[in-house]
PDB file of N, CA and C in Angstrom:
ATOM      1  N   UNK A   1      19.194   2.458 -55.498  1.00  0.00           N
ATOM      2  CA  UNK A   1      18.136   1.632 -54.938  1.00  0.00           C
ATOM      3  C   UNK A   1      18.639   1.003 -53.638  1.00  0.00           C
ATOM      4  N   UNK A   2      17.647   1.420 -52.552  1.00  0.00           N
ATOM      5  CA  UNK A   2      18.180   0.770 -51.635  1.00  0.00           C
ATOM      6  C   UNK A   2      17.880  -1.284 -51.696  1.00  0.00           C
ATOM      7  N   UNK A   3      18.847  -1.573 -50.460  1.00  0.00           N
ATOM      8  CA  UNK A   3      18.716  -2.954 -50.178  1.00  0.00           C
ATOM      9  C   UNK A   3      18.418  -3.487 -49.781  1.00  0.00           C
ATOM     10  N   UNK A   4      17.417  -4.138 -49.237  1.00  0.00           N
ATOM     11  CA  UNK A   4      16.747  -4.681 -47.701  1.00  0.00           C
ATOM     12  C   UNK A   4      16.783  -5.699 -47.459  1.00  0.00           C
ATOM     13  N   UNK A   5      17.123  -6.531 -46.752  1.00  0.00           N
ATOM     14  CA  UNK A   5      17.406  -7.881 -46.605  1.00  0.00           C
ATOM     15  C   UNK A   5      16.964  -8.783 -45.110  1.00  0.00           C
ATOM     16  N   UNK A   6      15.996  -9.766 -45.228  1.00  0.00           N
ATOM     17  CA  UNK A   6      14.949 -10.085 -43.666  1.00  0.00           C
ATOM     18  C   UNK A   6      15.997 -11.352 -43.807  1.00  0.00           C
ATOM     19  N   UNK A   7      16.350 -11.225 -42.459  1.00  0.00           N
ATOM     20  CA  UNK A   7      17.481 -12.522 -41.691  1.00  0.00           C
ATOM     21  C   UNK A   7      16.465 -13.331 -40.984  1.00  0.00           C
ATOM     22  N   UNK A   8      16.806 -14.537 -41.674  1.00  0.00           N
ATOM     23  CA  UNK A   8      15.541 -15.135 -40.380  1.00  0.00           C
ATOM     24  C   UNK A   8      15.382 -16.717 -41.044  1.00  0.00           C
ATOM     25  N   UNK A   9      15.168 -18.201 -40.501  1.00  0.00           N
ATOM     26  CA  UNK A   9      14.517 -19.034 -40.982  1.00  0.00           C
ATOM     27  C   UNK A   9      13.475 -19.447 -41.844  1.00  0.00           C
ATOM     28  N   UNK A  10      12.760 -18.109 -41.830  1.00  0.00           N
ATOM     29  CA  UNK A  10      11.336 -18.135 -42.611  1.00  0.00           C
ATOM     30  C   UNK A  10      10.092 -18.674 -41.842  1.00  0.00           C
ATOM     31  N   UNK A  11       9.988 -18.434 -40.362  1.00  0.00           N
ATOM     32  CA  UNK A  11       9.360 -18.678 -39.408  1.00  0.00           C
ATOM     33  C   UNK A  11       8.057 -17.585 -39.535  1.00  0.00           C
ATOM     34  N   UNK A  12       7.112 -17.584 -39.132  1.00  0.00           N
ATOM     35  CA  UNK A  12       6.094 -16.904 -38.901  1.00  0.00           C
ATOM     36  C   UNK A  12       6.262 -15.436 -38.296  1.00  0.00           C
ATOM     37  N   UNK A  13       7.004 -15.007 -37.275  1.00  0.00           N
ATOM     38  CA  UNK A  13       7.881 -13.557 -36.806  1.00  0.00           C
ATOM     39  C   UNK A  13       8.956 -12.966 -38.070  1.00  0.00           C
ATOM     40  N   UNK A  14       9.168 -13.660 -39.079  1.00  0.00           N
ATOM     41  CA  UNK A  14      10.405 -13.574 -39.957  1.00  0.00           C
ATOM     42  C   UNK A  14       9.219 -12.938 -41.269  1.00  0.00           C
ATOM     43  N   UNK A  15       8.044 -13.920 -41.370  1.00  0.00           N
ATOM     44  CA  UNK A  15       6.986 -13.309 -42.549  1.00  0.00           C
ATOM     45  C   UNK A  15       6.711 -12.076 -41.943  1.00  0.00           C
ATOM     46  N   UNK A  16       5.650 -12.060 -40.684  1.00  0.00           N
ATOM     47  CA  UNK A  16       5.565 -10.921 -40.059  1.00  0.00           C
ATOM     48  C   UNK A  16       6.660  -9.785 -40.573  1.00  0.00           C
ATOM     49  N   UNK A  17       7.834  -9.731 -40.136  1.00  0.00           N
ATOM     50  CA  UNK A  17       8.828  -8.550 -40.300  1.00  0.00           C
ATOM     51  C   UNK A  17       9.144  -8.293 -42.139  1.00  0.00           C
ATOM     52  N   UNK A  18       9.079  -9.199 -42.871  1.00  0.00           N
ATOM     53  CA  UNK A  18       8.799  -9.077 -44.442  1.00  0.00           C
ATOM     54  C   UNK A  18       7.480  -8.453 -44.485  1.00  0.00           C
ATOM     55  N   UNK A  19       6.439  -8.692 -44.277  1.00  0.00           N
ATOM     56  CA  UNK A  19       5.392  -8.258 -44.660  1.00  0.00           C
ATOM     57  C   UNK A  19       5.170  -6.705 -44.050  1.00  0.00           C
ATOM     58  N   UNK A  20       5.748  -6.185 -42.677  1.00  0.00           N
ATOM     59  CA  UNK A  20       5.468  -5.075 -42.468  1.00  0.00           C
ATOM     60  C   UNK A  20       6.908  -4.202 -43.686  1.00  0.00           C
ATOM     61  N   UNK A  21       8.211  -4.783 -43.430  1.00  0.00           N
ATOM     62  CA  UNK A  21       8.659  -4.088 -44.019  1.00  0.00           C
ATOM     63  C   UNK A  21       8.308  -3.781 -45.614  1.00  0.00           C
ATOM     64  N   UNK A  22       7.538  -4.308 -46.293  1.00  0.00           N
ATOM     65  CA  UNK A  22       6.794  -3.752 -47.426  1.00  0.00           C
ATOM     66  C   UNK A  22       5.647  -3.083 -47.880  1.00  0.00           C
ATOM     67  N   UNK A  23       5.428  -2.663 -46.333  1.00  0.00           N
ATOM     68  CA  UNK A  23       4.264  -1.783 -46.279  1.00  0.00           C
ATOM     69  C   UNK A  23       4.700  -0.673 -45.926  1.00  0.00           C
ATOM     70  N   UNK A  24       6.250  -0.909 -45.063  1.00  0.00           N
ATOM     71  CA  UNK A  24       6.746   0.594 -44.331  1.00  0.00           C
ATOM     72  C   UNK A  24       7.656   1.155 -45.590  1.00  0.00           C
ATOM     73  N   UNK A  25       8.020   0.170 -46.860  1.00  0.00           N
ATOM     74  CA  UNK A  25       8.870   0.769 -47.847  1.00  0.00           C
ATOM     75  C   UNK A  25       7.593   1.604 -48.878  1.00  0.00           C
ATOM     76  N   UNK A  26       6.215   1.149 -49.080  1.00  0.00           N
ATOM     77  CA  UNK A  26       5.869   1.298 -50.207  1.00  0.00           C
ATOM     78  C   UNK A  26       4.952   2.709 -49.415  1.00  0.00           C
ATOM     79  N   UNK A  27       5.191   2.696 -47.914  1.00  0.00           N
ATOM     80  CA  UNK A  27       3.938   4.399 -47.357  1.00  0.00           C
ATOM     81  C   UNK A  27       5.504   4.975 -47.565  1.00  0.00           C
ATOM     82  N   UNK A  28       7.230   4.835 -47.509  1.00  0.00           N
ATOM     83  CA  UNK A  28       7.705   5.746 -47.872  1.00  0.00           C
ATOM     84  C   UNK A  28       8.123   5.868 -49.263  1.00  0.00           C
ATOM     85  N   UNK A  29       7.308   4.977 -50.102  1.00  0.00           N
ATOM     86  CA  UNK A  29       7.510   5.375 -51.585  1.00  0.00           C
ATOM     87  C   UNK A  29       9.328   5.510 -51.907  1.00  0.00           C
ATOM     88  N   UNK A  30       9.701   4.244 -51.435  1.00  0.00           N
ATOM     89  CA  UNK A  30      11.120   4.024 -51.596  1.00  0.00           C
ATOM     90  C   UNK A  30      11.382   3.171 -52.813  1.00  0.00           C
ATOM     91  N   UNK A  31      12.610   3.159 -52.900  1.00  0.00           N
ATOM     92  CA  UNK A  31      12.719   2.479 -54.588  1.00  0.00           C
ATOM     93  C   UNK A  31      13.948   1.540 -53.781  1.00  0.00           C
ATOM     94  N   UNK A  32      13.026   0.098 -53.425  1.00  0.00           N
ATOM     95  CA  UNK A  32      14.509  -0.925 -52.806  1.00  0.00           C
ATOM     96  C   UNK A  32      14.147  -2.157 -53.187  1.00  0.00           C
ATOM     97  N   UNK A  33      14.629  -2.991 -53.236  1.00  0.00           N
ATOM     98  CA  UNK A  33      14.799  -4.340 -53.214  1.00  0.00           C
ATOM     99  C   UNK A  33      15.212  -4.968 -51.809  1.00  0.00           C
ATOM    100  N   UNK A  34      13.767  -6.110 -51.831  1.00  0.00           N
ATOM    101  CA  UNK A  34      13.701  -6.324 -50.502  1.00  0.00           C
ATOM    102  C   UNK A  34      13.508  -8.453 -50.756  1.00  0.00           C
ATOM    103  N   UNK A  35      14.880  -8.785 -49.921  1.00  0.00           N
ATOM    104  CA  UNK A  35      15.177 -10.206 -50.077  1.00  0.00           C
ATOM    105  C   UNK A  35      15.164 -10.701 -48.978  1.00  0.00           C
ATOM    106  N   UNK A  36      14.617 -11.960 -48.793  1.00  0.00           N
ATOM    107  CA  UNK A  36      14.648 -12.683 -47.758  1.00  0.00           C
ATOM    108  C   UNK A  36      15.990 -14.084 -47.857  1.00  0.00           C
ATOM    109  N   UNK A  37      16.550 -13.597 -46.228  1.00  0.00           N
ATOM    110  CA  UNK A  37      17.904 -14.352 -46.661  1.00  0.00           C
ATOM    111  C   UNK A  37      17.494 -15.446 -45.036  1.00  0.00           C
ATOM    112  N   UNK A  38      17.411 -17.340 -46.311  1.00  0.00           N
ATOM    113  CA  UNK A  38      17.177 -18.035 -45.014  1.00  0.00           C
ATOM    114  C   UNK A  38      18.673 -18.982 -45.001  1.00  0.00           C
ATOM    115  N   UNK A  39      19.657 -18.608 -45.253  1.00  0.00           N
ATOM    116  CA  UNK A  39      21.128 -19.266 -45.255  1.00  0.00           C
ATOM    117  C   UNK A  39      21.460 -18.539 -44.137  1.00  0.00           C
ATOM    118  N   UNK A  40      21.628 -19.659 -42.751  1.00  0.00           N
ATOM    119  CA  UNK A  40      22.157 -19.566 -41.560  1.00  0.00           C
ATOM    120  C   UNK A  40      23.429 -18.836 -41.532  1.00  0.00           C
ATOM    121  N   UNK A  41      24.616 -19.125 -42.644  1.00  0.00           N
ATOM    122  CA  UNK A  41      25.459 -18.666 -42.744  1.00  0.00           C
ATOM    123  C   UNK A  41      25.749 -17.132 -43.322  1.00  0.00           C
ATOM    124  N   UNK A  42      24.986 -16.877 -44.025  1.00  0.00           N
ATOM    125  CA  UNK A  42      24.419 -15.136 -44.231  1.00  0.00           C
ATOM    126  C   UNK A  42      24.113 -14.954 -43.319  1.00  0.00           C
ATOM    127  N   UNK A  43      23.199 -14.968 -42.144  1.00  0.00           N
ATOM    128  CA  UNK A  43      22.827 -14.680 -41.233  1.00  0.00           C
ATOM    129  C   UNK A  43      23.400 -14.238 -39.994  1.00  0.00           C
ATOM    130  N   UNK A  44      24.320 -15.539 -39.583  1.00  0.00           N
ATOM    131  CA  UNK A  44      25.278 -15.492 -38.624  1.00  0.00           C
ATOM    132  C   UNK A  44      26.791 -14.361 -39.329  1.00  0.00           C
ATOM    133  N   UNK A  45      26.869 -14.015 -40.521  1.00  0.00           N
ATOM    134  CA  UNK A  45      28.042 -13.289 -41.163  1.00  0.00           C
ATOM    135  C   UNK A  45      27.707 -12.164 -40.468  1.00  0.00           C
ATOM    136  N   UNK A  46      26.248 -11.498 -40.328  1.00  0.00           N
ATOM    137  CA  UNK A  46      25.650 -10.029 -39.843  1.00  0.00           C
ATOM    138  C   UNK A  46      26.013  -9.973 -38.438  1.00  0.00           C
ATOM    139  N   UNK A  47      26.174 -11.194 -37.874  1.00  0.00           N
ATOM    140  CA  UNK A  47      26.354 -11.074 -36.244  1.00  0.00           C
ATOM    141  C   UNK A  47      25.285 -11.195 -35.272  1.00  0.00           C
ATOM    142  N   UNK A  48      24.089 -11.858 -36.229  1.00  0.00           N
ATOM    143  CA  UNK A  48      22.737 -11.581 -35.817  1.00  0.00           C
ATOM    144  C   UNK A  48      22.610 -13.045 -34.586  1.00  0.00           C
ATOM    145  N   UNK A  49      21.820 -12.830 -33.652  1.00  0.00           N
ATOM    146  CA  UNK A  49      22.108 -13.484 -32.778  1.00  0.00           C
ATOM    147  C   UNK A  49      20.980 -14.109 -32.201  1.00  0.00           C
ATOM    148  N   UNK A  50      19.836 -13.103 -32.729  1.00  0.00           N
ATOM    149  CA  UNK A  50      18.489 -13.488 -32.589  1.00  0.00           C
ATOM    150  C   UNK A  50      17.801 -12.748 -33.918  1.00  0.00           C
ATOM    151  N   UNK A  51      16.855 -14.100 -34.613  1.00  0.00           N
ATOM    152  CA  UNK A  51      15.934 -13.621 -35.705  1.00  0.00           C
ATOM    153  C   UNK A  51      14.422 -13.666 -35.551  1.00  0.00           C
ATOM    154  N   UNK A  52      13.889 -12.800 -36.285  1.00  0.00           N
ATOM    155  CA  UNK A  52      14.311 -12.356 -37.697  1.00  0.00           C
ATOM    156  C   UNK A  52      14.801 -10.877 -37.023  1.00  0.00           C
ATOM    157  N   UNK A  53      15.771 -10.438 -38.183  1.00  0.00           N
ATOM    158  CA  UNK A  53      16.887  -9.388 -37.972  1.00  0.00           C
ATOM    159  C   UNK A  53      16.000  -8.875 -39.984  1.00  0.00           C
ATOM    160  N   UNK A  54      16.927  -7.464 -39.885  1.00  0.00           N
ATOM    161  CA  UNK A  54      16.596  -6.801 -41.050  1.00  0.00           C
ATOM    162  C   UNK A  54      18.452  -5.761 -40.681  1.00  0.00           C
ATOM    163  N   UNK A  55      18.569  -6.107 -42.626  1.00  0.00           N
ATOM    164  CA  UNK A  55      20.041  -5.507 -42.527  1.00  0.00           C
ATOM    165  C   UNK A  55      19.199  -4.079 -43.755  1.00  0.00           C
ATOM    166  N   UNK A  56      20.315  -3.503 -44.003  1.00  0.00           N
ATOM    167  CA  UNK A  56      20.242  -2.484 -45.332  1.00  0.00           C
ATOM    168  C   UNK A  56      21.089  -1.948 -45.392  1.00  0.00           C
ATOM    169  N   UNK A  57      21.068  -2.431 -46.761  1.00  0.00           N
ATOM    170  CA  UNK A  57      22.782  -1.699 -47.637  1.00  0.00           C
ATOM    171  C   UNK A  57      23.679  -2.413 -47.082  1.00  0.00           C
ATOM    172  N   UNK A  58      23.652  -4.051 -46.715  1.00  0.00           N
ATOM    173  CA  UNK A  58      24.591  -4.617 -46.006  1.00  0.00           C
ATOM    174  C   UNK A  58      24.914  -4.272 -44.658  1.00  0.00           C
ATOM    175  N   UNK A  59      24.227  -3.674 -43.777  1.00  0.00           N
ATOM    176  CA  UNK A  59      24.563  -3.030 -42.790  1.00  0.00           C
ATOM    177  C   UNK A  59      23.328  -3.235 -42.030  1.00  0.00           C
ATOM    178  N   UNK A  60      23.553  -4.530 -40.660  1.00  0.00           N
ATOM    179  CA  UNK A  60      22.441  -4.906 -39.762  1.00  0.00           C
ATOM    180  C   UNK A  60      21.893  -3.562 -38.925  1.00  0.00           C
ATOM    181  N   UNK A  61      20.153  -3.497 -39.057  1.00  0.00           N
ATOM    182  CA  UNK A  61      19.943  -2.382 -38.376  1.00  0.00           C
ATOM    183  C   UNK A  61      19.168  -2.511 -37.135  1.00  0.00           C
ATOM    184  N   UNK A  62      19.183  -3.833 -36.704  1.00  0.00           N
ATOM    185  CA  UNK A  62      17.788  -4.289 -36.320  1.00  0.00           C
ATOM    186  C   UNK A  62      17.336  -5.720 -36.265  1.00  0.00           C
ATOM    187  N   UNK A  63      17.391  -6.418 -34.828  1.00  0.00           N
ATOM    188  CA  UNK A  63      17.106  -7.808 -34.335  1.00  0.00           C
ATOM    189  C   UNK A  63      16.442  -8.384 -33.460  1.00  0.00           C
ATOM    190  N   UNK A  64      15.931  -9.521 -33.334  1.00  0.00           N
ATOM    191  CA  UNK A  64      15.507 -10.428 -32.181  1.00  0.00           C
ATOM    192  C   UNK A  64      13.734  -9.911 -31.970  1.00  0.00           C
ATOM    193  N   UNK A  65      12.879  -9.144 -32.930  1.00  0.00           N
ATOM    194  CA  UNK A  65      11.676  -8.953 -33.035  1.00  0.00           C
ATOM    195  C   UNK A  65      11.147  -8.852 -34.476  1.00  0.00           C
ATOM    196  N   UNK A  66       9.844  -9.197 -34.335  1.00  0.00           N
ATOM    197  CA  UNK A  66       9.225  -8.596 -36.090  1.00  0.00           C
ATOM    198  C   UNK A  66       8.422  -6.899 -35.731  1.00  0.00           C
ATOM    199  N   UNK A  67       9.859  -5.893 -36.405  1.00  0.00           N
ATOM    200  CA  UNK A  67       9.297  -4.695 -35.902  1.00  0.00           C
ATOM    201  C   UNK A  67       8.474  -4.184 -36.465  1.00  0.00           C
ATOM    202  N   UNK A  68       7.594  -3.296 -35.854  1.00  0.00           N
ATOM    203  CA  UNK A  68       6.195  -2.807 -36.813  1.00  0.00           C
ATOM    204  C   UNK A  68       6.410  -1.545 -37.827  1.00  0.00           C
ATOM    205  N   UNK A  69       5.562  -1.460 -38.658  1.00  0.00           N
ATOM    206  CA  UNK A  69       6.015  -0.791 -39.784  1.00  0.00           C
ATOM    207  C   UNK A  69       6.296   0.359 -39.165  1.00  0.00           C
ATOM    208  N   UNK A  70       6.069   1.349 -38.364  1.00  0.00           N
ATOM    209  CA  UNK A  70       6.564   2.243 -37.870  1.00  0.00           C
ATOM    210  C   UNK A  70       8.155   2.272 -37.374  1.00  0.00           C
ATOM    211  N   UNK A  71       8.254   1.389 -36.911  1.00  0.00           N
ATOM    212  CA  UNK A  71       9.234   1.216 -36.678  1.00  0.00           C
ATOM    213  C   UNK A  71      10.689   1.131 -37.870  1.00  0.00           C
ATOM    214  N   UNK A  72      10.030   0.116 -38.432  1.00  0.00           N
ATOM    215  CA  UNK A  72      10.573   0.007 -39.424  1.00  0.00           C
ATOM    216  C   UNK A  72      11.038   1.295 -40.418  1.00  0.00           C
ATOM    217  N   UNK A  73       9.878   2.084 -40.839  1.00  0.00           N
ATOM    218  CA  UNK A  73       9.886   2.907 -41.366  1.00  0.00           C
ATOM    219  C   UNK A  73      10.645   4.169 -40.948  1.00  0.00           C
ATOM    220  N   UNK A  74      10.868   4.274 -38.907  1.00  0.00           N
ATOM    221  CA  UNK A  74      12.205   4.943 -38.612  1.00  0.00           C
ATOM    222  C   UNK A  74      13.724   4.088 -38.912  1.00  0.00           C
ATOM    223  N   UNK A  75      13.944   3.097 -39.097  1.00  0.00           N
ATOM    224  CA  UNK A  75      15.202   2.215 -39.157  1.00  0.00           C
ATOM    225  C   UNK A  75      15.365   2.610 -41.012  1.00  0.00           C
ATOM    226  N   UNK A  76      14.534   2.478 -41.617  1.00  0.00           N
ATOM    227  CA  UNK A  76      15.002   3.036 -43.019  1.00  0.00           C
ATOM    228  C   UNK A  76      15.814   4.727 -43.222  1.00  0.00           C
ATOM    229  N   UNK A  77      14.796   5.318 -42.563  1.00  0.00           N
ATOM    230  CA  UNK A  77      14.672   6.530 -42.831  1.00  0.00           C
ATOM    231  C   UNK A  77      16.358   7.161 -42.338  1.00  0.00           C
ATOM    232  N   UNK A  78      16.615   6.376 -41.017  1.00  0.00           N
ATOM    233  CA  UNK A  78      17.941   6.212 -40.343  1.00  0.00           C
ATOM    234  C   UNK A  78      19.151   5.860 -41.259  1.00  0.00           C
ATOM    235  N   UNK A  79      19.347   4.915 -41.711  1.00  0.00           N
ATOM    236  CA  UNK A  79      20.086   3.753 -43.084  1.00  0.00           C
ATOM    237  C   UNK A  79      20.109   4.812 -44.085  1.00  0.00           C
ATOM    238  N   UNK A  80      18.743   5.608 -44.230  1.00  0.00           N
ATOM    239  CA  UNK A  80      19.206   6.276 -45.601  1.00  0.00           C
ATOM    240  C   UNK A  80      20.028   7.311 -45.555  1.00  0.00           C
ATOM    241  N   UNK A  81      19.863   8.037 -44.284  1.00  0.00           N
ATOM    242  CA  UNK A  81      20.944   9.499 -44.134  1.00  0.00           C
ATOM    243  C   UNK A  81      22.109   8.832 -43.395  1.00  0.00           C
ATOM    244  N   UNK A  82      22.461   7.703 -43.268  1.00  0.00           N
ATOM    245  CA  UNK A  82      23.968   7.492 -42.717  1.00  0.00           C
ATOM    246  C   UNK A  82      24.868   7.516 -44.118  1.00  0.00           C
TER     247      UNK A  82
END
């Protein structure tokens, strides 16, 4: 199962990027767990520098916008064949 994890304060751009990324996991019929992490210090551990950020599998893929499910849905698809 993958991991998905939205870096961010929980600001309105941070829901935005949660809410697309569960639309871009469930059109690729993925099997993940998807957490929202608002501990500054998780956050800043990723190196993230601007939020909301989205990591997977522990591994930041993606920052400083709420990307659209398309997008999104290439940044998974990426994460899964590395």
């Amino acid at each position: 199962m993958m991991k998905i994890e939205i870096l961010g304060p929980g600001c309105p751009r941070c829901q935005t990027l949660a809410a697309n990324t569960e639309q871009a996991v469930k059109s690729l019929e993925l099997s993940a767990e998807i957490e929202k992490v608002t501990d500054m210090g998780r956050i800043i551990g990723y190196g993230v520098m601007s939020t909301p950020a989205i990591a997977v599998d522990g591994r930041l893929v993606g920052s400083g916008k709420p990307f659209t499910v398309d997008e999104i849905k290439n940044l998974l698809q990426k994460a899964r064949k590395a």
